[in-house]
N, C-alpha and C. Protein backbone atom coordinates (compact mmCIF):
# COMPACT_ATOMS: atom_id res chain seq x y z
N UNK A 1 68.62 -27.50 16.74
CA UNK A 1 68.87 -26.39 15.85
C UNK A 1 67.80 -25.33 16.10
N UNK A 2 68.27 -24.14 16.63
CA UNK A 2 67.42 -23.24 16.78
C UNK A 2 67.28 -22.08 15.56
N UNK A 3 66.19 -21.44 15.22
CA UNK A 3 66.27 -20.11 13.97
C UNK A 3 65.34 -19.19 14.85
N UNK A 4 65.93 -17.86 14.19
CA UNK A 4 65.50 -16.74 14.75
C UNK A 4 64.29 -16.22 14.13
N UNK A 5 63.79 -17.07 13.51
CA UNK A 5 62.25 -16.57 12.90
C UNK A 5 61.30 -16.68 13.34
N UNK A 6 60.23 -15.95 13.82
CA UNK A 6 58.74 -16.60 14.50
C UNK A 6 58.40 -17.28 13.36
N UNK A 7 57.97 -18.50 14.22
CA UNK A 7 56.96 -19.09 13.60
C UNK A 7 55.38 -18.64 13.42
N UNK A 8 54.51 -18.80 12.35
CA UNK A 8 53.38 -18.60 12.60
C UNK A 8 52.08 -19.56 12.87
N UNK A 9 51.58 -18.70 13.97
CA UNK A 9 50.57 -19.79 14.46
C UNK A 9 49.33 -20.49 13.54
N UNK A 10 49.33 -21.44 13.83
CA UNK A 10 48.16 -22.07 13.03
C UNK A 10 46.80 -22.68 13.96
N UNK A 11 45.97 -22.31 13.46
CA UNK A 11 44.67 -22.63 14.47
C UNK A 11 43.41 -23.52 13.01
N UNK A 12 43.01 -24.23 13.19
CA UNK A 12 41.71 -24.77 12.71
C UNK A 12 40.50 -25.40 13.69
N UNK A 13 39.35 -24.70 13.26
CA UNK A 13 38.20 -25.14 13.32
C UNK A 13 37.77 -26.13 12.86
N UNK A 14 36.89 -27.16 13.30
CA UNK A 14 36.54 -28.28 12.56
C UNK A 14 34.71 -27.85 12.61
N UNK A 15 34.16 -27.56 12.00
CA UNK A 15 32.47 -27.31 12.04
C UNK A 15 31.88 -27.73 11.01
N UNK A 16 31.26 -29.13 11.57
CA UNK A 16 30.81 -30.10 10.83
C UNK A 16 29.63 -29.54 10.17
N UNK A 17 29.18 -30.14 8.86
CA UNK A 17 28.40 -29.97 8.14
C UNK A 17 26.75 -30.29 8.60
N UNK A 18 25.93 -29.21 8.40
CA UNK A 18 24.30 -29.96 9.07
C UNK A 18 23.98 -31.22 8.34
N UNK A 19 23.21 -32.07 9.15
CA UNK A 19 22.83 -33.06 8.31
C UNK A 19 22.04 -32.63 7.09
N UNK A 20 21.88 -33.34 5.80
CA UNK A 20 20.80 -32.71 4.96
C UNK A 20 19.17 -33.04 5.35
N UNK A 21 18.80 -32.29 4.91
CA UNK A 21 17.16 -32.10 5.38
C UNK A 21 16.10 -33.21 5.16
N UNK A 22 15.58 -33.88 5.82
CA UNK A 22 14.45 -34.79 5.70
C UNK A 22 12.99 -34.46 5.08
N UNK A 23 13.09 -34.77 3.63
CA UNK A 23 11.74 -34.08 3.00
C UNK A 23 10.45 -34.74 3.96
N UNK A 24 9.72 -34.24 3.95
CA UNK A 24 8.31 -34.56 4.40
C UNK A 24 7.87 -35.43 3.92
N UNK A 25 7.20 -36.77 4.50
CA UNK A 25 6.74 -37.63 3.72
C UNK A 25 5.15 -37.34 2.99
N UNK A 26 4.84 -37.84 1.66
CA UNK A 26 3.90 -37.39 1.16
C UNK A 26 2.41 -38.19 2.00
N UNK A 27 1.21 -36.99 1.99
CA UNK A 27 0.03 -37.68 2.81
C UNK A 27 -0.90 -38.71 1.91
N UNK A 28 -1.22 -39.89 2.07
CA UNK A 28 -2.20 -39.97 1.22
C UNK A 28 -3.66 -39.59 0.78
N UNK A 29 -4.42 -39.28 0.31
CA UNK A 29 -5.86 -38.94 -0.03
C UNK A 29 -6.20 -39.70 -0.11
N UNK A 30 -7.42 -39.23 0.83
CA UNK A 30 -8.22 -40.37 1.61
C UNK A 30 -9.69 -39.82 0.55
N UNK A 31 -9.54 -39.01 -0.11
CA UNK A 31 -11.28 -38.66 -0.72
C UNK A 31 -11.09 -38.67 -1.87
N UNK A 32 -11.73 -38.18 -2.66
CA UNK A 32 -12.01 -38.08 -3.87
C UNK A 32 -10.58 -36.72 -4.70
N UNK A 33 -10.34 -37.59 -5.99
CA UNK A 33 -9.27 -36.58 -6.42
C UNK A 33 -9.88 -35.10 -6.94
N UNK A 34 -11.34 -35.04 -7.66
CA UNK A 34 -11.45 -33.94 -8.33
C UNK A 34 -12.66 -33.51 -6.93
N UNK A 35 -12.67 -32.29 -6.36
CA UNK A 35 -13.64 -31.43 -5.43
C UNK A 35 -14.84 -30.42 -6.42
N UNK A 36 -15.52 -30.35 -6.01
CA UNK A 36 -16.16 -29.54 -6.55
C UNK A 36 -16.81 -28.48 -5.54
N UNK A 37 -17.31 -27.22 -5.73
CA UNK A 37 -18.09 -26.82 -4.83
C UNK A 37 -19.59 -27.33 -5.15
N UNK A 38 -19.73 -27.12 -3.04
CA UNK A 38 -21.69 -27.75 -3.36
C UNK A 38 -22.55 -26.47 -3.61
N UNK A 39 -22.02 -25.53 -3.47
CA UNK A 39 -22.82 -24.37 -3.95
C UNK A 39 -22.47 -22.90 -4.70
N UNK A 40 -22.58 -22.39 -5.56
CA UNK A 40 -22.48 -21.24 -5.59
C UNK A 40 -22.38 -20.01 -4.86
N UNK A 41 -21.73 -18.68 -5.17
CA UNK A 41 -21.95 -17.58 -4.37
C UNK A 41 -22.74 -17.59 -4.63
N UNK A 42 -23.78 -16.57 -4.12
CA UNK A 42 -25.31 -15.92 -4.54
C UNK A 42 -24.52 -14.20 -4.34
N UNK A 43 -24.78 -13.83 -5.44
CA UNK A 43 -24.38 -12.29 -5.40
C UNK A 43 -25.86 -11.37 -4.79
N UNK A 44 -25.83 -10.17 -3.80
CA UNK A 44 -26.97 -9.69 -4.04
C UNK A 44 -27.81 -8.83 -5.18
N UNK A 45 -28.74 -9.12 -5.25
CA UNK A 45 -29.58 -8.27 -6.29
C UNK A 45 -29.51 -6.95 -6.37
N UNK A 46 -29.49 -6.23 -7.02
CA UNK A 46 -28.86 -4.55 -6.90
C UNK A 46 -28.74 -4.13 -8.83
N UNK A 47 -29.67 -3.03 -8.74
CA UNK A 47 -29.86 -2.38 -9.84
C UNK A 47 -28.37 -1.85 -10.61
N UNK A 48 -28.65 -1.49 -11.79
CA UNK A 48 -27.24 -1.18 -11.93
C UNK A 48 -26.68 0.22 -12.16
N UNK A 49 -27.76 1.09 -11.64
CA UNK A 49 -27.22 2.25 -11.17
C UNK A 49 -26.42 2.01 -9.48
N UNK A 50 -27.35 1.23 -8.77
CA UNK A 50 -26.23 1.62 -7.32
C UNK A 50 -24.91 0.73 -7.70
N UNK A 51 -24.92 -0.09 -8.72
CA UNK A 51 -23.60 -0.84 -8.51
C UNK A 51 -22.71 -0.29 -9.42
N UNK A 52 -23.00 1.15 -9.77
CA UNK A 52 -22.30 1.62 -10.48
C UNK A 52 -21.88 2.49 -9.56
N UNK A 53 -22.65 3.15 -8.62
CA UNK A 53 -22.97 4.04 -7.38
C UNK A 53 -21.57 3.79 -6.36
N UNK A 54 -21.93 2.22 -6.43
CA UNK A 54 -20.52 1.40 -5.13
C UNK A 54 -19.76 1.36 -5.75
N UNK A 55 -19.40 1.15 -6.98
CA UNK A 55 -18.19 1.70 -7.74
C UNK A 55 -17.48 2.54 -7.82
N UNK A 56 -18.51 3.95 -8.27
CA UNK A 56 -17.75 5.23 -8.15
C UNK A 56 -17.16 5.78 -6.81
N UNK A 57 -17.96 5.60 -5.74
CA UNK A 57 -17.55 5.62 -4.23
C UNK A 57 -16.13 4.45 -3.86
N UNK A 58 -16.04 3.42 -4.37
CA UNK A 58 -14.86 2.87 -4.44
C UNK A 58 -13.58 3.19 -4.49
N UNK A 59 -13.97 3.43 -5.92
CA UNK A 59 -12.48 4.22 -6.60
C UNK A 59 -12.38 5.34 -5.71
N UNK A 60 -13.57 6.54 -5.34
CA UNK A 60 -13.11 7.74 -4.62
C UNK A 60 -12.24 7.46 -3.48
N UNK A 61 -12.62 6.09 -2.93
CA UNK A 61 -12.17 5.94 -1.42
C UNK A 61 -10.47 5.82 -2.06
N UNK A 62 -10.36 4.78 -2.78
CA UNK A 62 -9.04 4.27 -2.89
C UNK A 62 -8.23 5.19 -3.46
N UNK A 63 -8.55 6.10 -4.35
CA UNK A 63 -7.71 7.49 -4.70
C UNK A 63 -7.37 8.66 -3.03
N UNK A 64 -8.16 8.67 -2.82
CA UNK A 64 -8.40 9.34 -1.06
C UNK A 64 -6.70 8.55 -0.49
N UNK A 65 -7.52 7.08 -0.41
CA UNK A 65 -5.80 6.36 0.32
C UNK A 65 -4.55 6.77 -0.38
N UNK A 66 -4.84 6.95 -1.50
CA UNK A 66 -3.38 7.03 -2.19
C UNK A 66 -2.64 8.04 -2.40
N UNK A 67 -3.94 9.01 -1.81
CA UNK A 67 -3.46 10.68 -2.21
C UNK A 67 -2.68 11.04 -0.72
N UNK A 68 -3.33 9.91 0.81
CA UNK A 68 -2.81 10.36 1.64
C UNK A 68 -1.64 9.89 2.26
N UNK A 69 -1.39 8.62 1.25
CA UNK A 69 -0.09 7.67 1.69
C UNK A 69 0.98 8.33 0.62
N UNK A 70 0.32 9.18 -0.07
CA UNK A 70 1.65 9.58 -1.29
C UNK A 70 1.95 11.53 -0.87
N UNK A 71 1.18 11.73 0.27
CA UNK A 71 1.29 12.97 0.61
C UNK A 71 0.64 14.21 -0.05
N UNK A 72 0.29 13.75 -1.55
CA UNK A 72 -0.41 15.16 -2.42
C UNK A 72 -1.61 15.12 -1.53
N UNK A 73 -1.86 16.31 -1.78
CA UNK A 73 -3.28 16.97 -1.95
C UNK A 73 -3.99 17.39 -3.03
């Protein structure tokens, strides 16, 4: 029995799924749980006019960057 209709083609892909992901196994600690530091910063000594001094020069610089990345003058 023949009909005058096309048939339509059928095509499938089969694209298998990735495997799921292998978490990392956890490391054990080998030292001590709580660290501490063995030393402090040491800040330098400096009056508190210049560190007010490196301050104000700070901010000037970083207003400078911003005035030239934002185009004003």
């Amino acid at each position: 029995m023949t009909t005058d209709t096309p048939r339509s083609i059928v095509t499938y892909v089969h694209r298998p799924k990735r495997p799921p992901r292998k978490d990392a196994q956890a490391a054990a600690i080998t030292g001590p749980a709580i660290v501490t530091a063995k030393s402090k910063r040491t800040l330098p000594d400096m009056p508190p006019e210049e560190h007010k001094q490196r301050g104000d020069a700070a901010d000037a610089l970083f207003r400078g960057l911003v005035r030239q990345a934002t185009g004003k003058r």
